[in-house]
PDB file of N, CA and C in Angstrom:
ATOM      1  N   UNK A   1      36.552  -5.673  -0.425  1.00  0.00           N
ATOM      2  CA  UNK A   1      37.517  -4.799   0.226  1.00  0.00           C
ATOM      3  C   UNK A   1      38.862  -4.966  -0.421  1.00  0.00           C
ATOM      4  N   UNK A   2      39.696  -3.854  -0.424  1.00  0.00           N
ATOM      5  CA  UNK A   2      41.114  -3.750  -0.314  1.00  0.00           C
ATOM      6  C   UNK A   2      42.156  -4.368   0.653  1.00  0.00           C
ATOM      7  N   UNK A   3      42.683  -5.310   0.050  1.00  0.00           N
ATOM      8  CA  UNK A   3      44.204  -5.873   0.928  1.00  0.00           C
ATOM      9  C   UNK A   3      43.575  -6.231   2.371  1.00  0.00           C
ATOM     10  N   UNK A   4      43.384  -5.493   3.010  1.00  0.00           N
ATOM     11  CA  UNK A   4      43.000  -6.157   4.700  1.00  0.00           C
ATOM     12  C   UNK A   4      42.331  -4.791   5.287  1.00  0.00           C
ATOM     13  N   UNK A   5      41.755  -4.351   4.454  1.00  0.00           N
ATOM     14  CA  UNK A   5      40.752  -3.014   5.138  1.00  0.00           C
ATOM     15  C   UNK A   5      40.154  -3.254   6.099  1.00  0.00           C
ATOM     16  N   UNK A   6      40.156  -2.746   6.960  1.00  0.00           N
ATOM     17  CA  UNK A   6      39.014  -2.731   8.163  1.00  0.00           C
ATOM     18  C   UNK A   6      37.932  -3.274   7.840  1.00  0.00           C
ATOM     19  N   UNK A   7      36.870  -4.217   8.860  1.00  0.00           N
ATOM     20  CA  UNK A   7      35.484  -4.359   8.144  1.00  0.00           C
ATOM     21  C   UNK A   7      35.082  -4.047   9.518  1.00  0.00           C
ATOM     22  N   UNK A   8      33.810  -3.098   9.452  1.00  0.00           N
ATOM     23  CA  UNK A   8      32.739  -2.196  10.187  1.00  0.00           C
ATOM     24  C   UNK A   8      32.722  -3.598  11.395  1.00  0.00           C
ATOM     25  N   UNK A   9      32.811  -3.388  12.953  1.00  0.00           N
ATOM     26  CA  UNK A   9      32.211  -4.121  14.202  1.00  0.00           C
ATOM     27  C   UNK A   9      33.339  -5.374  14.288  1.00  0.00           C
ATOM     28  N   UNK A  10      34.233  -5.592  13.125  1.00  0.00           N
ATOM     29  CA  UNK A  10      35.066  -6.917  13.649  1.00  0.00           C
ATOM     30  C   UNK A  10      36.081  -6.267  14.070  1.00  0.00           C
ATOM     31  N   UNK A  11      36.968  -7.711  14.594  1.00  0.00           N
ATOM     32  CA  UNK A  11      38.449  -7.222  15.163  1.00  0.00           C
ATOM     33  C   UNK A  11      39.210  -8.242  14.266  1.00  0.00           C
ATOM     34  N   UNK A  12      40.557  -7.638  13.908  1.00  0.00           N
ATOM     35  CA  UNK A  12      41.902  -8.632  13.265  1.00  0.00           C
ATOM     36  C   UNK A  12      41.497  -8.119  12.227  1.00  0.00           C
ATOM     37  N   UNK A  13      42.552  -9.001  11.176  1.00  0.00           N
ATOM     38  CA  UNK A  13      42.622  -8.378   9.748  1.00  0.00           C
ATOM     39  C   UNK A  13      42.212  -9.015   8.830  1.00  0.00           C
ATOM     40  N   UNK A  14      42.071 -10.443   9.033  1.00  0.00           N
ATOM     41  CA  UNK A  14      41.195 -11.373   8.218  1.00  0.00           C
ATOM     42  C   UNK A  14      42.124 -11.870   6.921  1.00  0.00           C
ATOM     43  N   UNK A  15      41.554 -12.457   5.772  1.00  0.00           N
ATOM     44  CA  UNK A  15      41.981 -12.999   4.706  1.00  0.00           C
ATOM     45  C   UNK A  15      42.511 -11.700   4.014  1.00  0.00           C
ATOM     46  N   UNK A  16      43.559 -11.243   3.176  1.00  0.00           N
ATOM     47  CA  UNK A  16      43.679 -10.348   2.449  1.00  0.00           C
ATOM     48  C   UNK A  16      42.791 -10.391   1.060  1.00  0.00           C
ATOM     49  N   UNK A  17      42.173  -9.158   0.751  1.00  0.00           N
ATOM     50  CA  UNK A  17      41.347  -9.237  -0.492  1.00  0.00           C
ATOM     51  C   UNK A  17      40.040 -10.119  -0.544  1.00  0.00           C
ATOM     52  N   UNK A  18      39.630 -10.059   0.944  1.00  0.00           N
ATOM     53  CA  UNK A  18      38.558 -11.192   1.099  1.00  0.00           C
ATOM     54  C   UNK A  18      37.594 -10.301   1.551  1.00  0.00           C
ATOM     55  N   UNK A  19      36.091 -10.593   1.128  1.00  0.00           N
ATOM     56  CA  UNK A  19      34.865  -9.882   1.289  1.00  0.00           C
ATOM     57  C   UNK A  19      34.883 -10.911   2.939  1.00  0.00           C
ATOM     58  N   UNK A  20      33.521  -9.905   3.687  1.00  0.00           N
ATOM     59  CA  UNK A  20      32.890 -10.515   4.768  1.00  0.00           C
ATOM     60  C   UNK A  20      32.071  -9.386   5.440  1.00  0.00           C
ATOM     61  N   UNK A  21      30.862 -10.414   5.623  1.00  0.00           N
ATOM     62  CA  UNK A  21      29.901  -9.720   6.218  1.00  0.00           C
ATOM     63  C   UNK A  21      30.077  -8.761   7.515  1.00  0.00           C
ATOM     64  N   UNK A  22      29.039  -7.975   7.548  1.00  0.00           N
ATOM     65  CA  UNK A  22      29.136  -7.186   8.829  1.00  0.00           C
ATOM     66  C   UNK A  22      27.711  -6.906   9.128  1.00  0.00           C
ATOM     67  N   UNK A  23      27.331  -6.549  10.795  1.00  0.00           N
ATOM     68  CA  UNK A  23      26.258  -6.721  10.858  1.00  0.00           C
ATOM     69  C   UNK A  23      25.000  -5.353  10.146  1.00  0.00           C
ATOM     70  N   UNK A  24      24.091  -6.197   9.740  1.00  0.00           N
ATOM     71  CA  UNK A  24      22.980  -5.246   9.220  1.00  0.00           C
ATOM     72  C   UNK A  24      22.046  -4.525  10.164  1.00  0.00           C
ATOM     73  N   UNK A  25      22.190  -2.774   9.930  1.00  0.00           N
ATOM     74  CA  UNK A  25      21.742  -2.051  10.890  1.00  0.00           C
ATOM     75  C   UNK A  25      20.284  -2.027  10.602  1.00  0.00           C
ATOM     76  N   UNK A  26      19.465  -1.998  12.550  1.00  0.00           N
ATOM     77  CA  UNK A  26      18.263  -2.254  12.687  1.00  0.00           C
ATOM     78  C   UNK A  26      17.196  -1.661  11.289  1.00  0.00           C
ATOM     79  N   UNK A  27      16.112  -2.127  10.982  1.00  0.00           N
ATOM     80  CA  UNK A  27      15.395  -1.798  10.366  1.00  0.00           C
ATOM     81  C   UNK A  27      15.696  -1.408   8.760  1.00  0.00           C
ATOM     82  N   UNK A  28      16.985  -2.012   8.683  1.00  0.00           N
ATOM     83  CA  UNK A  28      17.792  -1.743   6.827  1.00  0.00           C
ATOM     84  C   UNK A  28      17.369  -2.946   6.345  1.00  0.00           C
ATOM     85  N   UNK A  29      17.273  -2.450   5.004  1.00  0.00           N
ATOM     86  CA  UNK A  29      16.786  -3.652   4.199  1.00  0.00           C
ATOM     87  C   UNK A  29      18.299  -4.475   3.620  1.00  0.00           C
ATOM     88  N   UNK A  30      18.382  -5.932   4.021  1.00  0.00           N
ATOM     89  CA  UNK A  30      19.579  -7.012   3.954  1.00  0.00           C
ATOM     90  C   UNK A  30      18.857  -8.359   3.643  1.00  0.00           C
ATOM     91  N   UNK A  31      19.661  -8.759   2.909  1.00  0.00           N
ATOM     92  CA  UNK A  31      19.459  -9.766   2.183  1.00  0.00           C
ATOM     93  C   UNK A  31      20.058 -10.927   2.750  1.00  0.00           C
ATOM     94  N   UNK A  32      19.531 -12.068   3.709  1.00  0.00           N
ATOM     95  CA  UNK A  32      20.091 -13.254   4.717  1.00  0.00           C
ATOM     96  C   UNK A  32      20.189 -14.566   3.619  1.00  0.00           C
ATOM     97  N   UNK A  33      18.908 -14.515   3.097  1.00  0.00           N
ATOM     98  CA  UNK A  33      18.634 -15.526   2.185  1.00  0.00           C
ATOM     99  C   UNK A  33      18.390 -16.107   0.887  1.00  0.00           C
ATOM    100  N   UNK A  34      18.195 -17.244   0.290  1.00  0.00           N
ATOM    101  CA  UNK A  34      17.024 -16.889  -1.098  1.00  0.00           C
ATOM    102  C   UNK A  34      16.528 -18.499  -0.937  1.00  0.00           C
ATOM    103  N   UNK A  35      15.137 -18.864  -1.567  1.00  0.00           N
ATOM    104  CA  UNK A  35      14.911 -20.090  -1.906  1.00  0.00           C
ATOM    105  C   UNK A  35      14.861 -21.008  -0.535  1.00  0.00           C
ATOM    106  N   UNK A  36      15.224 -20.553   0.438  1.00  0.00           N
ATOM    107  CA  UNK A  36      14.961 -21.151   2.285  1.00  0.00           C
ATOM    108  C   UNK A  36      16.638 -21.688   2.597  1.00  0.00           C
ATOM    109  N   UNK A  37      17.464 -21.373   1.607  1.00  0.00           N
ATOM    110  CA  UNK A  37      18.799 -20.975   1.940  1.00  0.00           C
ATOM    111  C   UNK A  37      19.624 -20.032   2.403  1.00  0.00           C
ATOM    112  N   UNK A  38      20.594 -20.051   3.408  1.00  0.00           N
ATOM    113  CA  UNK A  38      20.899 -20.891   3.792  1.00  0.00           C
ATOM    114  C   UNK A  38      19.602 -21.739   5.045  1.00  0.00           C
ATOM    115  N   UNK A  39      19.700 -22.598   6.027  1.00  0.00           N
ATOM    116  CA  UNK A  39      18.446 -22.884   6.431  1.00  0.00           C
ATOM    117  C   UNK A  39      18.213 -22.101   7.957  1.00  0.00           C
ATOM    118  N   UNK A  40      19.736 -21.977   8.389  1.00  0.00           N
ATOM    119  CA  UNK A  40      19.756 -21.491   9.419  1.00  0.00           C
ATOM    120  C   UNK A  40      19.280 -19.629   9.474  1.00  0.00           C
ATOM    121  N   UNK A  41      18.924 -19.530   8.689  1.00  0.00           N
ATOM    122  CA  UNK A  41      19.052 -18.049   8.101  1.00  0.00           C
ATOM    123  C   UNK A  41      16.933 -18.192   8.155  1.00  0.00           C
ATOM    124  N   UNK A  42      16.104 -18.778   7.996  1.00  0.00           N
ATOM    125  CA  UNK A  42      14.745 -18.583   8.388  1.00  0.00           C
ATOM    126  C   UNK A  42      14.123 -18.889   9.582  1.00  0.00           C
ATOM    127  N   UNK A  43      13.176 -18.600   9.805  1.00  0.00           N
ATOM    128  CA  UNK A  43      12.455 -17.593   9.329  1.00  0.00           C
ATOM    129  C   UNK A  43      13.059 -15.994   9.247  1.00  0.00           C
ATOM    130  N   UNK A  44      12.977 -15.360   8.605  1.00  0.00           N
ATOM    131  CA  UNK A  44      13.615 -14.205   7.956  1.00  0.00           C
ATOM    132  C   UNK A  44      12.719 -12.950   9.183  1.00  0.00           C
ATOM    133  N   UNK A  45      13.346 -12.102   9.574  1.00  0.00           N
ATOM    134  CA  UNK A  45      12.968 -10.987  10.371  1.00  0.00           C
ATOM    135  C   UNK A  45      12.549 -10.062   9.645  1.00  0.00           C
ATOM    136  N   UNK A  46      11.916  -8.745  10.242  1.00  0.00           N
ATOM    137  CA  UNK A  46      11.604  -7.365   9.775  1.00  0.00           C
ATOM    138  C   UNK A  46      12.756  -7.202   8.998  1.00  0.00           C
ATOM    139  N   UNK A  47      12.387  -6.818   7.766  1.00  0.00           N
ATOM    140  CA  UNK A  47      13.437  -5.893   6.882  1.00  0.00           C
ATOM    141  C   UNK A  47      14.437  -6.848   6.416  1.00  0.00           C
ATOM    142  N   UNK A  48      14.177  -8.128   6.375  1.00  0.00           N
ATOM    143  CA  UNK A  48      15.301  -9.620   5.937  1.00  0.00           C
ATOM    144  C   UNK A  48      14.777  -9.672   4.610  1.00  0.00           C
ATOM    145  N   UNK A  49      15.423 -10.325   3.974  1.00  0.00           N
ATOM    146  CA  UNK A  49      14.990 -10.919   2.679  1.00  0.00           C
ATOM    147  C   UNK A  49      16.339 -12.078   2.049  1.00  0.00           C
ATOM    148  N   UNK A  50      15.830 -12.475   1.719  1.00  0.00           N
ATOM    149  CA  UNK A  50      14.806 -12.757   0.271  1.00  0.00           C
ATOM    150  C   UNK A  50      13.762 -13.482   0.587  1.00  0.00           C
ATOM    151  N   UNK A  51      12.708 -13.072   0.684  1.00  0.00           N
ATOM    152  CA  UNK A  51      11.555 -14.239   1.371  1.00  0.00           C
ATOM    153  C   UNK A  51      10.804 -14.661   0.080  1.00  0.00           C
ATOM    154  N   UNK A  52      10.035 -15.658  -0.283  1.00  0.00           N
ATOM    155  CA  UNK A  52       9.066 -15.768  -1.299  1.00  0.00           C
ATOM    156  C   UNK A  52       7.697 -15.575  -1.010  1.00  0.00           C
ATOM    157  N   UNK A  53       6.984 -15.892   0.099  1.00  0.00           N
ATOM    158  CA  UNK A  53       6.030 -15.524   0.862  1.00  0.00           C
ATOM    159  C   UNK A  53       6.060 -15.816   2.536  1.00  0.00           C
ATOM    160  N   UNK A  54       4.582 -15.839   3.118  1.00  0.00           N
ATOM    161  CA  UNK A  54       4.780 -15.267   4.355  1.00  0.00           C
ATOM    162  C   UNK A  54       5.233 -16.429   5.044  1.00  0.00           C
ATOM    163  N   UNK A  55       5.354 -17.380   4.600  1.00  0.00           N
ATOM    164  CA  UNK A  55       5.790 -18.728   5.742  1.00  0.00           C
ATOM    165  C   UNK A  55       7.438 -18.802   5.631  1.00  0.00           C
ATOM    166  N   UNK A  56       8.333 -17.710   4.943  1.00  0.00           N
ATOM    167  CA  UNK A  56       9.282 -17.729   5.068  1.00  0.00           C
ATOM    168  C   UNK A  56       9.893 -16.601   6.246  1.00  0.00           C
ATOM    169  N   UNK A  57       8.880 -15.413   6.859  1.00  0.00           N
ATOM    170  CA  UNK A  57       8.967 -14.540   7.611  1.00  0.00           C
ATOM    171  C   UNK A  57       8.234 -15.470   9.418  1.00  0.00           C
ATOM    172  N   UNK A  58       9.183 -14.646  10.076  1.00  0.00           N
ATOM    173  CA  UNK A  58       8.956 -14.794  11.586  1.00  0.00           C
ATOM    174  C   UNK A  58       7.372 -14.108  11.460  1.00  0.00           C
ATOM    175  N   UNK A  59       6.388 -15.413  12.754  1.00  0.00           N
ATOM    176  CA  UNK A  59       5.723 -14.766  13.560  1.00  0.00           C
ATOM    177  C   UNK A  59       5.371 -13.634  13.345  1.00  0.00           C
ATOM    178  N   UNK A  60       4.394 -13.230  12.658  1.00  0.00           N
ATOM    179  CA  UNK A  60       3.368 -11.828  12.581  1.00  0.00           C
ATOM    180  C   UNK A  60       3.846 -10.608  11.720  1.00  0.00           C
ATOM    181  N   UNK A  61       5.208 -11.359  10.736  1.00  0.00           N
ATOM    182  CA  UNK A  61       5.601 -10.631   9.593  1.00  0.00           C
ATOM    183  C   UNK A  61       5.155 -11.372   8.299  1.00  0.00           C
ATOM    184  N   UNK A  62       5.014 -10.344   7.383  1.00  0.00           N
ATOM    185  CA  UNK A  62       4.359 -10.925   5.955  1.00  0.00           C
ATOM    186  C   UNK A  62       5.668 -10.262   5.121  1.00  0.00           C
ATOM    187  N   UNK A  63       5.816 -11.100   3.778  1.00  0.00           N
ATOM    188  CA  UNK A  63       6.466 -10.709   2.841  1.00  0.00           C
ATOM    189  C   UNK A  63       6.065  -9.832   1.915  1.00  0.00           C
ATOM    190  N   UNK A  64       6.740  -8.957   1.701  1.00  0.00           N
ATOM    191  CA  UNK A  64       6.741  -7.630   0.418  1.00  0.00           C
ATOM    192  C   UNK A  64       6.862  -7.916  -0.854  1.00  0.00           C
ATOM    193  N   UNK A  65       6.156  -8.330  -1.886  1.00  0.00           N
ATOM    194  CA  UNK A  65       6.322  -8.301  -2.320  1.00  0.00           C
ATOM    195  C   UNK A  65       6.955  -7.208  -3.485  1.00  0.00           C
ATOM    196  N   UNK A  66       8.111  -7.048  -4.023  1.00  0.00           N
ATOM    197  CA  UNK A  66       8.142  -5.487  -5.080  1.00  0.00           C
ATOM    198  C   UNK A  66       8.133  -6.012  -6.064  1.00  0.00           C
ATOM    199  N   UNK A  67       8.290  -4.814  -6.824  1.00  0.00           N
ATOM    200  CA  UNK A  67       9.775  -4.742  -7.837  1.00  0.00           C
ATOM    201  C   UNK A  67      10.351  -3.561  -8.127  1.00  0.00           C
ATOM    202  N   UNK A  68      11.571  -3.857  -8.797  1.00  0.00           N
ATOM    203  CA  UNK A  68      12.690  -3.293  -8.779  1.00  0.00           C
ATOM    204  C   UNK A  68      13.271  -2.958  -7.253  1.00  0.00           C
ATOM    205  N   UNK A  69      13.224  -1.631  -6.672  1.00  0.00           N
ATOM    206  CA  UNK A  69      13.884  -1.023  -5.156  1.00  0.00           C
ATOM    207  C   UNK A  69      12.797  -0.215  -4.630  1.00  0.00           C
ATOM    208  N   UNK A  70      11.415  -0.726  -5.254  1.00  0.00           N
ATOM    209  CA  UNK A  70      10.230  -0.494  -4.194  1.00  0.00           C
ATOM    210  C   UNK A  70      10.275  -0.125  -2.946  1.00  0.00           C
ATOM    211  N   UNK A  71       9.758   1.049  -2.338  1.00  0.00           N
ATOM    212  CA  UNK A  71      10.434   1.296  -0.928  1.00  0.00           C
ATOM    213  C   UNK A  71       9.060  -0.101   0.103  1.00  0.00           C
ATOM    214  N   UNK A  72       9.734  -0.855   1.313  1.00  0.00           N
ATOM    215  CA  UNK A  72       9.263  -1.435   1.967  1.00  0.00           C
ATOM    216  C   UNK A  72       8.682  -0.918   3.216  1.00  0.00           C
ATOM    217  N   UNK A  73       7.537  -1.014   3.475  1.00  0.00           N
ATOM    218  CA  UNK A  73       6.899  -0.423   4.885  1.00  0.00           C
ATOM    219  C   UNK A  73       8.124  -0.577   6.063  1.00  0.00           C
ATOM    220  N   UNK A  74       8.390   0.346   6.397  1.00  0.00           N
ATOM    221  CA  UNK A  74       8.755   0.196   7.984  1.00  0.00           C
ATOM    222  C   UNK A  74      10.918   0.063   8.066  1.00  0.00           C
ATOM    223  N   UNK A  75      10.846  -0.190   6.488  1.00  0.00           N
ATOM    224  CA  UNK A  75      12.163  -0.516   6.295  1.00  0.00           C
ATOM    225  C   UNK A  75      12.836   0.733   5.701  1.00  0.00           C
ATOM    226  N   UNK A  76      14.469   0.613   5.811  1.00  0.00           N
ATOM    227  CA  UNK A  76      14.618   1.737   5.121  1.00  0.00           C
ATOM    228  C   UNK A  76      15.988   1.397   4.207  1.00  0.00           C
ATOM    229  N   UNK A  77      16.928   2.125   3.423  1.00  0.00           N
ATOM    230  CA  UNK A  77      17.561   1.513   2.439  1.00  0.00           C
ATOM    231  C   UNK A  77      16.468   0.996   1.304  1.00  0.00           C
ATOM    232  N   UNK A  78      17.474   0.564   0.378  1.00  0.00           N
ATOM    233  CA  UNK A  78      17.506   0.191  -0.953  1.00  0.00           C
ATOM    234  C   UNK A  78      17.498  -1.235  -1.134  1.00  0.00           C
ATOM    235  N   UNK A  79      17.568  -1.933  -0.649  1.00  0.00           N
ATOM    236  CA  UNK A  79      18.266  -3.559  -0.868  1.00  0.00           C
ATOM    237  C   UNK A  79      18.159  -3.992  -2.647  1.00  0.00           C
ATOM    238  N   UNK A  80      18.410  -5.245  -2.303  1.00  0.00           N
ATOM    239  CA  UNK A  80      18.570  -5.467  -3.993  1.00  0.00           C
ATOM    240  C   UNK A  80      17.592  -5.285  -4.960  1.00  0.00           C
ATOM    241  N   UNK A  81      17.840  -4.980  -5.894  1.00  0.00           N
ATOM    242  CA  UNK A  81      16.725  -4.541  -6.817  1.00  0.00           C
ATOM    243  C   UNK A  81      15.383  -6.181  -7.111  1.00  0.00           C
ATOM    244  N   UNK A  82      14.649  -6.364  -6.938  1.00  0.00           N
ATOM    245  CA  UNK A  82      14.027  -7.521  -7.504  1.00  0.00           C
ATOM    246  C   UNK A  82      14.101  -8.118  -6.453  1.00  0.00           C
ATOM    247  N   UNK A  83      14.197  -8.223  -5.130  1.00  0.00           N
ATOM    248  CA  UNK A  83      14.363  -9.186  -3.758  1.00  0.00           C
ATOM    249  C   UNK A  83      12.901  -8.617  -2.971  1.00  0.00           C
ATOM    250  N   UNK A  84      12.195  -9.810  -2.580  1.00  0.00           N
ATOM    251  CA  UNK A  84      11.374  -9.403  -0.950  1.00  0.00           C
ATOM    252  C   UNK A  84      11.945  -9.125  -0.212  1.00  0.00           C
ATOM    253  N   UNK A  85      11.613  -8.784   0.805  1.00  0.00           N
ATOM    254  CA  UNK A  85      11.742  -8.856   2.349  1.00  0.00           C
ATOM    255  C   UNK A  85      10.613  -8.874   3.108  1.00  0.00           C
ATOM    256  N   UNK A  86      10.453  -9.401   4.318  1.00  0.00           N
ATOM    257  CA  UNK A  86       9.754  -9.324   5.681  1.00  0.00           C
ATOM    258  C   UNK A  86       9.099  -7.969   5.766  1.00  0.00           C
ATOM    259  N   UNK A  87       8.111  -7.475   6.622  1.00  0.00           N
ATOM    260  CA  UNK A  87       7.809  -6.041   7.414  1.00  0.00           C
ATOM    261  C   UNK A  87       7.077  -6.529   8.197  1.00  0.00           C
TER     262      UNK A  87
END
């Protein structure tokens, strides 16, 4: 962001020229993790990623494998080119 732009769902103005997250809308493909980092960030939900396989996804989700911006079952967006996610 620019100088102290608004960021989408927060309040205040934050660090100037400072990135920060905002929350990822239901069923979009977002990227929480990679490698089981950070730790608090797994098991990874529907449409989460970066998973490597299925023991990195919640309860009765499996990992996607792609490549490149492969569209993901059930998910929608683009996420990063070369990343899993959950479905």
């Amino acid at each position: 962001r620019d100088g102290t732009e608004s960021v989408p769902g927060c309040e205040g103005t934050g660090q100037s020229a400072k990135d920060y997250c905002s929350k990822c809308p239901e069923n979009y493909l977002c990227t929480f993790g990679d490698e089981g980092l950070p730790v608090g960030s797994f098991p990874l939900g529907e449409c989460q990623g970066d998973c490597d396989d299925d023991g990195e996804c919640a309860p009765g989700l499996m990992c996607f494998q792609r490549d490149g911006t492969e569209e993901v079952p059930g998910c929608s967006g683009l996420g990063e080119s070369g990343r899993d996610y959950c479905y």
